[in-house]
N, C-alpha and C. Protein backbone atom coordinates (compact mmCIF):
# COMPACT_ATOMS: atom_id res chain seq x y z
N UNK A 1 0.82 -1.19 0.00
CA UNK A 1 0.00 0.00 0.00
C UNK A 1 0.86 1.26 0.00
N UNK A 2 2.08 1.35 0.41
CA UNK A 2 3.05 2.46 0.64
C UNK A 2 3.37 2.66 -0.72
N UNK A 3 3.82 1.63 -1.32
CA UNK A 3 4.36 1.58 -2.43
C UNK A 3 3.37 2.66 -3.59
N UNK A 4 1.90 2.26 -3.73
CA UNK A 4 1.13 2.94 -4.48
C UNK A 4 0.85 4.36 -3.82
N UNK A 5 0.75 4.64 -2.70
CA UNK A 5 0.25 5.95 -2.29
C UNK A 5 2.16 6.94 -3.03
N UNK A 6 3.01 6.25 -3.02
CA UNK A 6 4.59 6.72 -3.42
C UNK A 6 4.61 6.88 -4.42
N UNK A 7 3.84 5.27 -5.52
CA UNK A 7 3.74 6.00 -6.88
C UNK A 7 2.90 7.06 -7.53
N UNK A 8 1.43 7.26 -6.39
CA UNK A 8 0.16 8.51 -6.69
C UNK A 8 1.24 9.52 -6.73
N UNK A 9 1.89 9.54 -5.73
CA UNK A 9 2.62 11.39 -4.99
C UNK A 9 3.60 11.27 -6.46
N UNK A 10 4.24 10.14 -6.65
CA UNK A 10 5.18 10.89 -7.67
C UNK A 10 4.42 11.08 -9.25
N UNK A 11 3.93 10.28 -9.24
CA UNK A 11 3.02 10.90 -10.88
C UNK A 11 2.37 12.46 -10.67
N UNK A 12 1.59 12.41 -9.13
CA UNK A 12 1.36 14.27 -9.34
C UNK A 12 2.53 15.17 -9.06
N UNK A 13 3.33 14.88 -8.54
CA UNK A 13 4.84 15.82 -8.84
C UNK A 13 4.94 16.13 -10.16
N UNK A 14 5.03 14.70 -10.91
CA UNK A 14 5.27 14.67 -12.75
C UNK A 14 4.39 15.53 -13.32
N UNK A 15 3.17 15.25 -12.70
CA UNK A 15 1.67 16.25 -13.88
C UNK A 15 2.19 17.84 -13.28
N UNK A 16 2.61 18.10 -12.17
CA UNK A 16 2.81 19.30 -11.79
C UNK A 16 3.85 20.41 -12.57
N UNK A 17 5.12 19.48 -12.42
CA UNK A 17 6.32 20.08 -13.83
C UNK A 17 5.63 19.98 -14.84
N UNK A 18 5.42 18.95 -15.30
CA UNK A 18 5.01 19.18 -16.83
C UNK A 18 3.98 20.35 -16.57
N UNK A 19 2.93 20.70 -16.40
CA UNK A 19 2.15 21.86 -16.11
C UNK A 19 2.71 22.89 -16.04
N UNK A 20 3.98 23.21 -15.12
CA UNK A 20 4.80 24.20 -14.96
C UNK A 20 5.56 24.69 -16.15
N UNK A 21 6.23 23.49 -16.85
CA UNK A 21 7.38 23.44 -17.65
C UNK A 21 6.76 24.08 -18.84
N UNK A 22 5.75 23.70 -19.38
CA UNK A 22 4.72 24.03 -20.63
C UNK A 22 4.35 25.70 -19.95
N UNK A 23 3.81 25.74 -18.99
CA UNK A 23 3.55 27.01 -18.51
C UNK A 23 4.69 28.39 -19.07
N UNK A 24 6.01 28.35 -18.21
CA UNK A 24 6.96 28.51 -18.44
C UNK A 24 7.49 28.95 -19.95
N UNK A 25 7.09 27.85 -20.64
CA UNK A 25 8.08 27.81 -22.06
C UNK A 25 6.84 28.62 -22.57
N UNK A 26 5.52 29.03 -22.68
CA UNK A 26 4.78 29.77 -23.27
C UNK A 26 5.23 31.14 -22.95
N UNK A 27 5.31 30.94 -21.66
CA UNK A 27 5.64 32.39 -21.33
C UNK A 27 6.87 33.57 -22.27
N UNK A 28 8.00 32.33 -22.18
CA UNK A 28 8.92 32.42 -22.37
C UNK A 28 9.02 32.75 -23.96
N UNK A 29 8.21 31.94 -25.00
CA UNK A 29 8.12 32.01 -26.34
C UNK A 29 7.44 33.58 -26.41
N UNK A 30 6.41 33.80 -25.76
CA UNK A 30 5.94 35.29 -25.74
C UNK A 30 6.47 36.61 -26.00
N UNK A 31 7.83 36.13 -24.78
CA UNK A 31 8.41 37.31 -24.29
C UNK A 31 9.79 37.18 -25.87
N UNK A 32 9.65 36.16 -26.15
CA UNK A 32 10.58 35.90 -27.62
C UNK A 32 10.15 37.17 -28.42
N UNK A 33 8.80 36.83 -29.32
CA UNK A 33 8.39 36.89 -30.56
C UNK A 33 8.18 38.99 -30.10
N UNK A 34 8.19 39.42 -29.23
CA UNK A 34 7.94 40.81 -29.20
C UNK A 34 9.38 41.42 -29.61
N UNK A 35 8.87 42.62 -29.97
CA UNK A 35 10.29 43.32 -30.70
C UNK A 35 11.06 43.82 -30.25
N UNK A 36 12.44 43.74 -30.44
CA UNK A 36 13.32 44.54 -29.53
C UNK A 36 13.33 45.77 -29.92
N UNK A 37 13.62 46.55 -28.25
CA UNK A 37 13.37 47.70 -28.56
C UNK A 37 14.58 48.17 -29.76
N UNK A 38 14.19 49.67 -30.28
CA UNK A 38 14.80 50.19 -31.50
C UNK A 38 15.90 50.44 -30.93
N UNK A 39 16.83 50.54 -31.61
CA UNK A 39 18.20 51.16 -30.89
C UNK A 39 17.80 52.57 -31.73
N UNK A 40 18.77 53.41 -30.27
CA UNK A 40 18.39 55.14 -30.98
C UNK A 40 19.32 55.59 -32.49
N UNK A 41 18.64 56.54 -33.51
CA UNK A 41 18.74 56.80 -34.18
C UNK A 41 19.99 57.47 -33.82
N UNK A 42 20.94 57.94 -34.93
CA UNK A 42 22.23 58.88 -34.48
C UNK A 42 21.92 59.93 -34.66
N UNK A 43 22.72 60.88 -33.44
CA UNK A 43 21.73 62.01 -32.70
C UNK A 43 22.11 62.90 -34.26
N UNK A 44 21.59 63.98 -33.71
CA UNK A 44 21.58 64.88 -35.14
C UNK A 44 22.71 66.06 -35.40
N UNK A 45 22.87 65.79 -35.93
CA UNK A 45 24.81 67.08 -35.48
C UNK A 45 24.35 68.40 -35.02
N UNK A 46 25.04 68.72 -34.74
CA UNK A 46 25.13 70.24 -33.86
C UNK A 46 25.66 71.59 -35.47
N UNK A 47 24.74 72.01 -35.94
CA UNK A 47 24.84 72.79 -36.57
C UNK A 47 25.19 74.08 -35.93
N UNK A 48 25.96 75.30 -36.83
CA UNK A 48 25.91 75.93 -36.43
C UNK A 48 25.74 77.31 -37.04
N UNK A 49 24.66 78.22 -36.75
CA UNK A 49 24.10 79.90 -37.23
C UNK A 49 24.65 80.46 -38.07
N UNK A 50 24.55 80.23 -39.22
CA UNK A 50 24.70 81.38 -39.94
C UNK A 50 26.29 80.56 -41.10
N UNK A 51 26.35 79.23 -41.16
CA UNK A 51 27.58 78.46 -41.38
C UNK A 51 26.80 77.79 -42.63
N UNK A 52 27.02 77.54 -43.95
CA UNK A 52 26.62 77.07 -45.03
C UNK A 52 27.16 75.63 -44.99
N UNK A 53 26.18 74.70 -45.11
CA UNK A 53 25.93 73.58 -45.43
C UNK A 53 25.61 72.89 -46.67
N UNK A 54 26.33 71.74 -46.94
CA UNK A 54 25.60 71.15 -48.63
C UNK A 54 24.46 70.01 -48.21
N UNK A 55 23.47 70.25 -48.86
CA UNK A 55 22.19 69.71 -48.22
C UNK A 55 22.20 68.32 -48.94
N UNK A 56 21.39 67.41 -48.66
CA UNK A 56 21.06 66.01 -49.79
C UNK A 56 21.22 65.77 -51.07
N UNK A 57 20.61 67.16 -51.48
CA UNK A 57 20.06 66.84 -53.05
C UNK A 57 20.82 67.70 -53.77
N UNK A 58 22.48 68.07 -52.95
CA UNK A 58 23.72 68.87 -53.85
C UNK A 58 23.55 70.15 -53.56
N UNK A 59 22.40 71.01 -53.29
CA UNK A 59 22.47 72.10 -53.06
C UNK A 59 22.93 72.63 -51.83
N UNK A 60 23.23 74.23 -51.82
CA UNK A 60 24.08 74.58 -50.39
C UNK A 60 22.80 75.50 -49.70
N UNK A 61 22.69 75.82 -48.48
CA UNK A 61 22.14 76.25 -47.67
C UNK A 61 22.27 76.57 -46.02
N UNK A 62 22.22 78.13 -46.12
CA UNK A 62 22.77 78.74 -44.73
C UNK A 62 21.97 78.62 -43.74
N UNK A 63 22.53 77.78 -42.19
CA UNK A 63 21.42 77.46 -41.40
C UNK A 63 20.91 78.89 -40.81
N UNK A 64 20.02 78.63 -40.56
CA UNK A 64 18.90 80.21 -39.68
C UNK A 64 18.66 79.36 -38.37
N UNK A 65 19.14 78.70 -37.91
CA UNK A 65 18.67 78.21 -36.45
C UNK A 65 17.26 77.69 -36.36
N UNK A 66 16.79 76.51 -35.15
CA UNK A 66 15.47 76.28 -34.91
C UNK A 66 15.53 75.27 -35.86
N UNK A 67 16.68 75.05 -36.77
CA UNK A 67 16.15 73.35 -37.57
C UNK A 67 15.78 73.73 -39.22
N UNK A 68 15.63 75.54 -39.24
CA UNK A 68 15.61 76.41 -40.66
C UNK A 68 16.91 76.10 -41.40
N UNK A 69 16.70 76.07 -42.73
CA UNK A 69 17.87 76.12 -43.29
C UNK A 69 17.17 77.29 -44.70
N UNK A 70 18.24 78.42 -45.22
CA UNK A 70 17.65 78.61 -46.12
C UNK A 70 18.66 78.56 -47.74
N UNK A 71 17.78 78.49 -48.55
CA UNK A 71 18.93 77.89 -49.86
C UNK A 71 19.96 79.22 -49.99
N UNK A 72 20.73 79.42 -50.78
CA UNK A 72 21.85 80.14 -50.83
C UNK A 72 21.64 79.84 -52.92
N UNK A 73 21.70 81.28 -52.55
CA UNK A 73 21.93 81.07 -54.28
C UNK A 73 22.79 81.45 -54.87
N UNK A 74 23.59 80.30 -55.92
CA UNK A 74 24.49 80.71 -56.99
C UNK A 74 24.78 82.06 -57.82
């Protein structure tokens, strides 16, 4: 009789991990599939007032501060 009440206790130990273990690994796959955060963009240079710049698209343009730039003409 010891013997079976030893093998009940250890099969619900077994159903218990496995329950856990599956628990666990869902969790775990979850926290997988979400996105890592972005890494930050590179910061933006330090311009400076009134200093002519060549812009993207070849043309030149004198900064006015506040993120303004205005074209400069040939």
């Amino acid at each position: 009789m010891d013997y079976l009440a030893i093998l009940i206790g250890f099969v619900v130990i077994c159903f218990f991990v496995v329950i856990l273990t599956g628990f666990l690994e869902a969790r775990l796959k979850k926290n997988k599939e979400q996105p890592a955060a972005e890494e930050p963009a590179e910061p933006a240079p330090d311009f400076t007032v009134g200093r002519i710049y060549q812009m993207e698209d070849g043309s030149f343009a004198k900064y006015a501060g506040n993120g303004k730039f205005l074209k400069v003409k040939k």
